[in-house]
Structures are given as structure tokens and as C-alpha cells.
C-alpha atoms as a PDB file:
ATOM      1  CA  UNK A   1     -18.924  21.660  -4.112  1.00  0.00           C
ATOM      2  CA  UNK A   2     -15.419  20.841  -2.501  1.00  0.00           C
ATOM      3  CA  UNK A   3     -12.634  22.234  -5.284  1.00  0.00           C
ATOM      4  CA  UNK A   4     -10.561  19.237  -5.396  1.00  0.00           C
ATOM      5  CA  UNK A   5      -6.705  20.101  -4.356  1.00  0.00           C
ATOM      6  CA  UNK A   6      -4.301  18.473  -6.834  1.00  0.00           C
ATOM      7  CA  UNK A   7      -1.219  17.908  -5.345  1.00  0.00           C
ATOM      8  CA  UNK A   8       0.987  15.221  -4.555  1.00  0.00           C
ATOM      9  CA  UNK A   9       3.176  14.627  -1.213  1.00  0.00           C
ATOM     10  CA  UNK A  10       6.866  12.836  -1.224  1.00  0.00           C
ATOM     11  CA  UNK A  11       9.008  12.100   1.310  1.00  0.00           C
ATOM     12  CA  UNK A  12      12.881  12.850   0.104  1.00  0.00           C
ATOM     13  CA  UNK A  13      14.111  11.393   3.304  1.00  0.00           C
ATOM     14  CA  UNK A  14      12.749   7.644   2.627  1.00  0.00           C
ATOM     15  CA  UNK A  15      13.724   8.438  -0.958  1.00  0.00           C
ATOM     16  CA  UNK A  16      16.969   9.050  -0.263  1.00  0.00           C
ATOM     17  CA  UNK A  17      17.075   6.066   2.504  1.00  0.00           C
ATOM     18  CA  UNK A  18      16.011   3.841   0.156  1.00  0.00           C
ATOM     19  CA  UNK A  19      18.451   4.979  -2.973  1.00  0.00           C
ATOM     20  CA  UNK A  20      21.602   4.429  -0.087  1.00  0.00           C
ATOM     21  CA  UNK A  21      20.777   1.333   0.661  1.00  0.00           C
ATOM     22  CA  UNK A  22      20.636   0.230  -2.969  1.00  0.00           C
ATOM     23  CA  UNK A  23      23.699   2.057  -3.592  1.00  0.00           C
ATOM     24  CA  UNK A  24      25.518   0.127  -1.089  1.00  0.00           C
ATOM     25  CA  UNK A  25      24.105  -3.218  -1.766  1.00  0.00           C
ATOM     26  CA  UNK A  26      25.892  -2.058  -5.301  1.00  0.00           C
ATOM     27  CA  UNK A  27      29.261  -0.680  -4.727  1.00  0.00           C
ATOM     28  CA  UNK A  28      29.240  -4.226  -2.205  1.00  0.00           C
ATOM     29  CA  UNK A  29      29.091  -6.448  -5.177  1.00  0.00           C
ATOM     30  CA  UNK A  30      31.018  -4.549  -7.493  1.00  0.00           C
ATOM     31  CA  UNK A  31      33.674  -4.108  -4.732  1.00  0.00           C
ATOM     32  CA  UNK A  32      33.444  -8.349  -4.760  1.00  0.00           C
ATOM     33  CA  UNK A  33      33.399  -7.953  -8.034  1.00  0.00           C
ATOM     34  CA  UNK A  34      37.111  -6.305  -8.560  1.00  0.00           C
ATOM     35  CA  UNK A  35      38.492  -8.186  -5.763  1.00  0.00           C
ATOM     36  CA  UNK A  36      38.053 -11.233  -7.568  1.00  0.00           C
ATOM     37  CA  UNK A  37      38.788  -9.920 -10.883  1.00  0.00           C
ATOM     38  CA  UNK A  38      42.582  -9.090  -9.384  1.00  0.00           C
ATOM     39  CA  UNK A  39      42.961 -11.674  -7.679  1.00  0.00           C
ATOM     40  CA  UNK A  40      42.486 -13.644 -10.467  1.00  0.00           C
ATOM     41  CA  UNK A  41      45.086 -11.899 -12.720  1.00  0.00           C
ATOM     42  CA  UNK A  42      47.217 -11.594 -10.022  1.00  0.00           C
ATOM     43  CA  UNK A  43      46.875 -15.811  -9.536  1.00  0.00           C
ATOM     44  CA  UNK A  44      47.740 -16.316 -13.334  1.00  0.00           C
ATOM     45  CA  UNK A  45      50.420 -13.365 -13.567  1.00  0.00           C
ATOM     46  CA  UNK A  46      52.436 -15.347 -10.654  1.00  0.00           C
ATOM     47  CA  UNK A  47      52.038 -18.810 -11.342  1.00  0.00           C
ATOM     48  CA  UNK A  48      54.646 -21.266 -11.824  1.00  0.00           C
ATOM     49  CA  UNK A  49      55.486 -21.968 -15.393  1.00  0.00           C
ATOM     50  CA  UNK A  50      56.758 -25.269 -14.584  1.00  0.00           C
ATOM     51  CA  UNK A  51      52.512 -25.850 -13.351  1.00  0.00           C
ATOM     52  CA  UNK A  52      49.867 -23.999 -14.980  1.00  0.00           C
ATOM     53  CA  UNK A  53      46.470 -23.399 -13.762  1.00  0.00           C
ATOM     54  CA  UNK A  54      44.568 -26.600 -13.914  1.00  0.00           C
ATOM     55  CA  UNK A  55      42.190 -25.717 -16.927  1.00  0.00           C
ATOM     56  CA  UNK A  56      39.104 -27.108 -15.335  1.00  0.00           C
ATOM     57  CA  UNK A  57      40.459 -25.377 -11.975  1.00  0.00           C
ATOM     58  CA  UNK A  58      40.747 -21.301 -14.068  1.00  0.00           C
ATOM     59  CA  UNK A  59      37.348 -22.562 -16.406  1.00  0.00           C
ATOM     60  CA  UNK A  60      35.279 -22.473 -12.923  1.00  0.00           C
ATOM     61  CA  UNK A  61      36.369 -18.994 -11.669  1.00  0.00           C
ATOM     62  CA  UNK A  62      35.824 -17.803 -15.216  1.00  0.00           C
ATOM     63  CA  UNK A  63      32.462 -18.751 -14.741  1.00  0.00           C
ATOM     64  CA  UNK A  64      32.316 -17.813 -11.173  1.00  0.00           C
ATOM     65  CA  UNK A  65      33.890 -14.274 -12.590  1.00  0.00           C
ATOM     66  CA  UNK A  66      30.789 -14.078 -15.086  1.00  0.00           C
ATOM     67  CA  UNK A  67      28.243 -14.953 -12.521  1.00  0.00           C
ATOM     68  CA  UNK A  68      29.550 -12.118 -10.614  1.00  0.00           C
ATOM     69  CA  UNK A  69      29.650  -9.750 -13.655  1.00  0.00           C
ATOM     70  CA  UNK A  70      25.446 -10.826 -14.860  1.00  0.00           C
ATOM     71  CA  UNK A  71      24.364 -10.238 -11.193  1.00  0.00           C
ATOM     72  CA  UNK A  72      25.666  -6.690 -11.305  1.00  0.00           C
ATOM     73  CA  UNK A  73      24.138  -6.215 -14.416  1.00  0.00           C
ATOM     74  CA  UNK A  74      20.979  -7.561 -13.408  1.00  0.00           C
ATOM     75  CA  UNK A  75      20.907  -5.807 -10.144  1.00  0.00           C
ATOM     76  CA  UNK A  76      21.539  -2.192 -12.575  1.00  0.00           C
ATOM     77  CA  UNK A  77      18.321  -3.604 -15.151  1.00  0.00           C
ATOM     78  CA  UNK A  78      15.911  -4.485 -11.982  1.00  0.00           C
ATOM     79  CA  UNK A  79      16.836  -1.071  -9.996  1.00  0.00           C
ATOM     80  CA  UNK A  80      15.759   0.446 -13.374  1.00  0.00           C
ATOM     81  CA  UNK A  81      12.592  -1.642 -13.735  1.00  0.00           C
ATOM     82  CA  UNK A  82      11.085  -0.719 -10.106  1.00  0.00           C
ATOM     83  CA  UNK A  83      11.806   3.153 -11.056  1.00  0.00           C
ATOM     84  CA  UNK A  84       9.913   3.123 -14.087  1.00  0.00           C
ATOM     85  CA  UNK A  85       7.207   0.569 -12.371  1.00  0.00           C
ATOM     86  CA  UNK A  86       6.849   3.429  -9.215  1.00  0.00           C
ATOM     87  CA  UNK A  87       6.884   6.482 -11.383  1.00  0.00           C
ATOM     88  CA  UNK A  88       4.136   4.424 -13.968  1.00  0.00           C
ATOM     89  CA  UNK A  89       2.067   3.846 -10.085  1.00  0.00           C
ATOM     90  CA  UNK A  90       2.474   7.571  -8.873  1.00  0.00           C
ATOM     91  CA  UNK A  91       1.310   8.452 -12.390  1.00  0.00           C
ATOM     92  CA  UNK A  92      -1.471   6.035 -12.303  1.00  0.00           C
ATOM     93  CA  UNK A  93      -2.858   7.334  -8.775  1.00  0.00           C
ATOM     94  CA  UNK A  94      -2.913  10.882  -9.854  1.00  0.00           C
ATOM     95  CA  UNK A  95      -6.059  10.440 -12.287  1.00  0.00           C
ATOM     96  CA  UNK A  96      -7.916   9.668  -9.171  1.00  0.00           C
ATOM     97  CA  UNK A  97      -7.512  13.209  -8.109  1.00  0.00           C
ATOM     98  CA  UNK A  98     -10.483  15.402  -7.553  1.00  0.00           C
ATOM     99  CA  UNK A  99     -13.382  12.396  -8.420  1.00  0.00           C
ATOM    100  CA  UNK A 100     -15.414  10.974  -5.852  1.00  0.00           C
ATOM    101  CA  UNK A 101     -14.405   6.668  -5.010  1.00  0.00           C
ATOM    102  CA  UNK A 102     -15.872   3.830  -3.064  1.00  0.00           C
ATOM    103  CA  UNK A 103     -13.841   1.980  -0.442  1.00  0.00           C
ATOM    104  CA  UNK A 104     -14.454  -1.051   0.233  1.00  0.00           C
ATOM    105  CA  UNK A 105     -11.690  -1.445   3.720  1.00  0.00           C
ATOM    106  CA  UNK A 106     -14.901  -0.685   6.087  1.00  0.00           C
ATOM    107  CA  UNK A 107     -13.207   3.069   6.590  1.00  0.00           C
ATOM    108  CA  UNK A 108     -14.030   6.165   6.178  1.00  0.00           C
ATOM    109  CA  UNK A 109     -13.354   9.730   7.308  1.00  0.00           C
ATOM    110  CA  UNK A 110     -14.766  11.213  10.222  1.00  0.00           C
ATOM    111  CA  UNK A 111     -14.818  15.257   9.130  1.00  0.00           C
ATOM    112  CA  UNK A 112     -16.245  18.030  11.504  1.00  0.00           C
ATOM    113  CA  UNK A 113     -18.232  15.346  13.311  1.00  0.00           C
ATOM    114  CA  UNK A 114     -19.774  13.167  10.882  1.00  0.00           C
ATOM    115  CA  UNK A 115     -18.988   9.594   8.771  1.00  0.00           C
ATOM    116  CA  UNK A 116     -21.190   7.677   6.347  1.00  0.00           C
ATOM    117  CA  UNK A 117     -21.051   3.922   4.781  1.00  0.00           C
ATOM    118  CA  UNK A 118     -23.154   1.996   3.267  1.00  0.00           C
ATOM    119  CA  UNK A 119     -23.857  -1.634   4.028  1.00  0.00           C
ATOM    120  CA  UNK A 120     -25.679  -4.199   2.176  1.00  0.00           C
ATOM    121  CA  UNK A 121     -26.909  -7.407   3.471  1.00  0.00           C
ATOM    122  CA  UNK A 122     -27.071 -10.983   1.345  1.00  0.00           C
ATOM    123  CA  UNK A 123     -30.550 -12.116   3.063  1.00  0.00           C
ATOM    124  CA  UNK A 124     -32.532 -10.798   5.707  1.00  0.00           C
ATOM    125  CA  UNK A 125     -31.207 -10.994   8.831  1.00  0.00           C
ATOM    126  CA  UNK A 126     -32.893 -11.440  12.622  1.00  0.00           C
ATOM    127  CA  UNK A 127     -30.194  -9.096  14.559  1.00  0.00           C
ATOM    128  CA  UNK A 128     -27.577  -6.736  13.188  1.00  0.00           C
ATOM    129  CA  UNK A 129     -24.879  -5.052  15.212  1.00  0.00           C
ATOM    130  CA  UNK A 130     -22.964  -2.120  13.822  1.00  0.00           C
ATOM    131  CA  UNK A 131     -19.788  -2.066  15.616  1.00  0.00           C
ATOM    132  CA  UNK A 132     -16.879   1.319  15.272  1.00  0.00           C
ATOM    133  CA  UNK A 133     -13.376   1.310  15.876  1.00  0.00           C
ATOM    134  CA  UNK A 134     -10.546   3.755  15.465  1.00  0.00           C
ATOM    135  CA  UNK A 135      -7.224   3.623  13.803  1.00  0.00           C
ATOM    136  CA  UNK A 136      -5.717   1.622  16.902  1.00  0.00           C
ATOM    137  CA  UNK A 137      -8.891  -0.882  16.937  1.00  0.00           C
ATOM    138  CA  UNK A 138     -10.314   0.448  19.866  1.00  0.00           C
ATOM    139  CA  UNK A 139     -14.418  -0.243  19.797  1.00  0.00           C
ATOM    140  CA  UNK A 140     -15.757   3.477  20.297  1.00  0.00           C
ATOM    141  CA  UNK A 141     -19.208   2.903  19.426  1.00  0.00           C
ATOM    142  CA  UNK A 142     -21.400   0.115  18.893  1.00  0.00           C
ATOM    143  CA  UNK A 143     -25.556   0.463  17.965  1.00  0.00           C
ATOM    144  CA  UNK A 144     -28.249  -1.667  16.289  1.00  0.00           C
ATOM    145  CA  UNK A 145     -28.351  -2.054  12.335  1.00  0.00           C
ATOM    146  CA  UNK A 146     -30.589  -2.610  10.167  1.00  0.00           C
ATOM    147  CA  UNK A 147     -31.928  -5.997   9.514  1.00  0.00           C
ATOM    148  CA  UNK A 148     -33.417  -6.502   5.817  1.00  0.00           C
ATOM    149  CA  UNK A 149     -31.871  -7.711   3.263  1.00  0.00           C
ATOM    150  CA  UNK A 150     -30.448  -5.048   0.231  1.00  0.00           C
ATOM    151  CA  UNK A 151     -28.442  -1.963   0.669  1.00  0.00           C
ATOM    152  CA  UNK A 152     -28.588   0.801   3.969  1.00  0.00           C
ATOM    153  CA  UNK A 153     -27.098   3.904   4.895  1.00  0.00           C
ATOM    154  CA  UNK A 154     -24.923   4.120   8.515  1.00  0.00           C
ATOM    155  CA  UNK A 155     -24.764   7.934   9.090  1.00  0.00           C
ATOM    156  CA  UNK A 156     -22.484   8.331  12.474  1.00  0.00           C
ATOM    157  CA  UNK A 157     -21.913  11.853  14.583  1.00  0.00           C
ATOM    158  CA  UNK A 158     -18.522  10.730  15.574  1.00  0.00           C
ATOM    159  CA  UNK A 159     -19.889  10.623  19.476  1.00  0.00           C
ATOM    160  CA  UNK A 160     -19.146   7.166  21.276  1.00  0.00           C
ATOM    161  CA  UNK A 161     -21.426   4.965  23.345  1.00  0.00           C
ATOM    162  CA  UNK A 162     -20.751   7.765  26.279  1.00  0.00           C
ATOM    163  CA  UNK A 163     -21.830  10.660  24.278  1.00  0.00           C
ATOM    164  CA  UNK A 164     -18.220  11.754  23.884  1.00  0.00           C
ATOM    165  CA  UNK A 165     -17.523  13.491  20.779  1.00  0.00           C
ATOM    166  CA  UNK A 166     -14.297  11.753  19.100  1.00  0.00           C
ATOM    167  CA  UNK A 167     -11.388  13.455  16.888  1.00  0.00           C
ATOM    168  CA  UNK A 168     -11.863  13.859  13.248  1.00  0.00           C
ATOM    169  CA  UNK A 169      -9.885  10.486  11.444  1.00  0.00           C
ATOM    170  CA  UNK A 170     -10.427   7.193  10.238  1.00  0.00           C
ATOM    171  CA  UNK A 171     -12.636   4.720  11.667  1.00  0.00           C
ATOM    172  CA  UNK A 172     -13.634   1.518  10.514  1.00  0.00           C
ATOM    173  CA  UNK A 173     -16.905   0.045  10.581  1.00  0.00           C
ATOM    174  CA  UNK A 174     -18.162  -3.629  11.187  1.00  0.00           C
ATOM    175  CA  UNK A 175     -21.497  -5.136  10.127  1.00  0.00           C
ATOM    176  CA  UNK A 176     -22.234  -8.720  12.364  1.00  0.00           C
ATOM    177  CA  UNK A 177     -25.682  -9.626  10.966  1.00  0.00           C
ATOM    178  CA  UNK A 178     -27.343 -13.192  12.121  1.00  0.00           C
ATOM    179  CA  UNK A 179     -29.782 -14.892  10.563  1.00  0.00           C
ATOM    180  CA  UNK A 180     -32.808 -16.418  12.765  1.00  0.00           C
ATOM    181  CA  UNK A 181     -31.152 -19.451  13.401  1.00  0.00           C
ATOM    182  CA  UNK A 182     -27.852 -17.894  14.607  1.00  0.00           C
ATOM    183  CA  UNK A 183     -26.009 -18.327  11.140  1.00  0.00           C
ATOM    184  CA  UNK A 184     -24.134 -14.924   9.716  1.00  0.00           C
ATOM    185  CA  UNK A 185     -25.445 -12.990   7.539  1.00  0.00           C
ATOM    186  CA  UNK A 186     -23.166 -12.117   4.338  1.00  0.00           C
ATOM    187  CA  UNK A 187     -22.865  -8.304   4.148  1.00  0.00           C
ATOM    188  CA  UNK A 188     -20.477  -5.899   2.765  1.00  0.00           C
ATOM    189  CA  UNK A 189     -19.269  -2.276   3.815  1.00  0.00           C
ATOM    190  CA  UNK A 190     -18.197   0.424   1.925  1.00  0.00           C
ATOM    191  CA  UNK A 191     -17.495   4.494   2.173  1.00  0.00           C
ATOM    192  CA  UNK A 192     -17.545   7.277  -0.197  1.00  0.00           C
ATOM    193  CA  UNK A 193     -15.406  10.547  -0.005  1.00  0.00           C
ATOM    194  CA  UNK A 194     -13.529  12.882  -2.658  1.00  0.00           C
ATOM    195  CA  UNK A 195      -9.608  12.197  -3.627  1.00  0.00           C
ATOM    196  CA  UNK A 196      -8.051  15.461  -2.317  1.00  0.00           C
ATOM    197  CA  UNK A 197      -4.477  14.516  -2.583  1.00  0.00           C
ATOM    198  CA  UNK A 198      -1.823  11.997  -3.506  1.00  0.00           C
ATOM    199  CA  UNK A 199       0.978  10.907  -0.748  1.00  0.00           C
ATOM    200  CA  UNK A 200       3.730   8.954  -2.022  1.00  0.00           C
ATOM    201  CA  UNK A 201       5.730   9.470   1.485  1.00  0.00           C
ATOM    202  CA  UNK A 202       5.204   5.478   1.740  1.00  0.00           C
ATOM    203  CA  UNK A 203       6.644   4.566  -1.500  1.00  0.00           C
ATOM    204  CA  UNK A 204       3.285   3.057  -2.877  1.00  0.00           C
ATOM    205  CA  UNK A 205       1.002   5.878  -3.652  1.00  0.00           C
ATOM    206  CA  UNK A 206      -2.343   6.707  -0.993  1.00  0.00           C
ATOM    207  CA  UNK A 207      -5.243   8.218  -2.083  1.00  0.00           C
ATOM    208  CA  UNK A 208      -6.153  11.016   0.648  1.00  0.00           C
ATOM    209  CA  UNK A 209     -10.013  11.380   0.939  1.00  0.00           C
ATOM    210  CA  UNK A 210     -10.201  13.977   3.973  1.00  0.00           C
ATOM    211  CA  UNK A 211      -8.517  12.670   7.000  1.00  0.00           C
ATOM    212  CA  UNK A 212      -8.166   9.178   5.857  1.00  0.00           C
ATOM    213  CA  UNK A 213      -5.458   7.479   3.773  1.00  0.00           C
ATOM    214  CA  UNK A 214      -6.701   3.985   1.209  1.00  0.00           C
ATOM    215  CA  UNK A 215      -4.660   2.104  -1.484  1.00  0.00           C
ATOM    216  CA  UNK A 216      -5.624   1.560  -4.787  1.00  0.00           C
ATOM    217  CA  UNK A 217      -6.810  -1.849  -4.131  1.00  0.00           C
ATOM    218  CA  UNK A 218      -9.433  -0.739  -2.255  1.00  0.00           C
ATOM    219  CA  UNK A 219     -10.786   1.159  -4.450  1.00  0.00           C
ATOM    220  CA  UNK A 220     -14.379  -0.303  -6.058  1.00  0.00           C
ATOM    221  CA  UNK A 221     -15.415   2.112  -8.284  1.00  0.00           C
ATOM    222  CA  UNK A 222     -14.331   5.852  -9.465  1.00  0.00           C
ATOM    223  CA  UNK A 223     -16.679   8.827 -10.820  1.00  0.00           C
ATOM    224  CA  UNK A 224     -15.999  11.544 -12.659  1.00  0.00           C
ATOM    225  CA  UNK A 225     -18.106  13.905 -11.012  1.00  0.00           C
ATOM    226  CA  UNK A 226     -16.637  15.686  -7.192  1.00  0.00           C
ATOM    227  CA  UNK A 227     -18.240  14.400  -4.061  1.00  0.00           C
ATOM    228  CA  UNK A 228     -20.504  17.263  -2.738  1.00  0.00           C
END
């Protein structure tokens, strides 16, 4: 049995990126935001006496002076919101750690030369082509399937149409089933593998299974016991 590795990956660099640019967008506003607030006082310190402010004229940059002061206020709430919302994710994706998933993306993890899906089929089908690609969709293998309708097992060596064995990674995997008069076949693909690790380097947390990266939402179902 594989002993799960519990540990999490960040990326302080994009962290940092990202909290500058926020930062900026901030100090921005609030900089527009004290330029207009003196150069409003300064407008009503050196007015004429003899001809006030028109009321309606110092009512509108009040408001425009509020608008100003809610959006900087908002901007501070909703900076807030998305910290808590990432840290509630990140916390989230961790109780995947160590328990074996399903994907449902079509990929899975070639590891020390071999892959598995599954692969189900709506109604029986007269020809079924299995079809491989790698992470840059480049078709490195292509084969017969199988044709009747239910659930099957694809169990690949990582070796292409050529023989050639091919890099550990991720590869995705294609089901084209026909039916006998040349209409597709429904099917579905999926892959099974143990979460090993947590990367957050994206922002949005990835569940690691092996070589292979997913995203929560392509996750189908979660057990509590490791992959073997």
C-alpha cells in the first residue's frame, strides 16, 4: 500500500504577484481618493464670498466624494472575502489527501509504464476506437475497444503505435464508439489514482495523483480507503 504524502505546495512568488497588484489597484484609488478630497476643500476654502458654490454644483461632488469613499471600502471587504473564500478552498482540498478518487477529465497518470481507465458504453456498439493523447494533444496511440454495452477496463503500457515506450505523465483517453448504423455511441471515461499531494502554486488548489494534476470538479467520487 502507497503511504499517502500529506503535504501541500505554494508558490510565494504568484502570491506575492498577486497581493502587488491588488495593492496598487488600492493605493490608485485611495491616491484619487485624497486628490479629490483636497481639491475639494481647497475649491471651498478659496471661493469668492461674493459667489458661493452652487449648492446643487458642491451636492454632486459630495456624492461623487462618497462614491469614491464606498468603492474603497468595498474594494478592502471583497479583498477580504476572496482570502477567506481561498483559504476555506485550500482547506477543503486537503481532506482529499491520502484517499483514492475517480476522474472523470479522460486522464490519468502514466507511472513506471502503465495507465488504467475505465469506460462504459450506453448501448452496444458495432466499432469502438480507443484513441491516446498527451498533455500537448498529440495522438500517441490509438487501438480497438471494446464493443458491448456496460462498463470495461483500458489497461495501457505507455508504448505508442511504434512500440516506443513514452515518458511517465498525463494522458488523456478518448472512447469513439458507433452504433451499426453509424450513429455514436454514448460512453463515458474515467481514471482512478491516490491523492498524494495538494499544489496551490495556481491559486485554485490541484489534487496531485502521481504525475498528473485534476481540479476538484473533476472529481466523481472519493474513498476512504488508499489506492493499492
Amino acid at each position: 500500500m502507497t503511504t499517502p504524502v500529506t503535504s501541500t505546495s505554494q508558490n510565494p512568488a504568484a502570491a506575492t504577484s498577486g497581493s502587488a497588484a491588488g495593492s496598487d489597484a488600492m493605493s490608485q484609488l485611495s491616491g484619487n481618493f485624497n486628490t479629490f478630497l483636497t481639491l475639494l476643500t481647497s475649491q471651498l476654502k478659496n471661493q469668492d464670498p461674493t459667489s458661493p458654490m452652487d449648492s446643487s454644483t458642491f451636492t454632486q461632488q459630495l456624492v461623487m466624494y462618497s462614491q469614491v469613499e464606498q468603492q474603497i471600502g468595498t474594494n478592502t471587504n471583497l479583498k477580504t472575502l476572496i482570502g477567506q473564500g481561498s483559504t476555506q478552498l485550500a482547506a477543503y482540498a486537503t481532506s482529499y489527501l491520502g484517499k483514492a478518487v475517480s476522474v472523470t477529465n479522460g486522464n490519468a497518470a502514466l507511472n513506471s509504464g502503465s495507465a488504467m481507465w475505465t469506460y462504459s458504453l450506453d448501448t452496444t456498439a458495432s466499432s469502438n476506437t480507443l484513441t491516446v493523447t498527451d498533455a500537448n494533444d498529440k495522438v500517441v496511440y490509438t487501438g480497438n475497444g471494446e464493443t458491448g454495452s456496460g462498463s470495461h477496463q483500458f489497461n495501457w503500457n505507455g508504448k505508442d503505435n511504434n512500440g516506443n515506450q513514452l515518458a511517465d505523465g498525463t494522458y488523456k483517453l478518448t472512447v469513439s464508439a458507433k452504433a451499426l448504423d453509424g450513429s455514436k455511441v454514448t460512453s463515458a471515461v474515467a481514471s482512478a489514482g491516490m491523492v498524494s499531494e495538494i499544489d496551490m502554486t495556481s491559486g485554485t488548489p490541484q489534487l496531485v495523483i502521481g504525475t498528473m494534476e485534476v481540479g476538484l470538479g473533476d472529481i466523481a467520487n472519493v474513498a476512504n480507503i488508499a489506492a493499492n
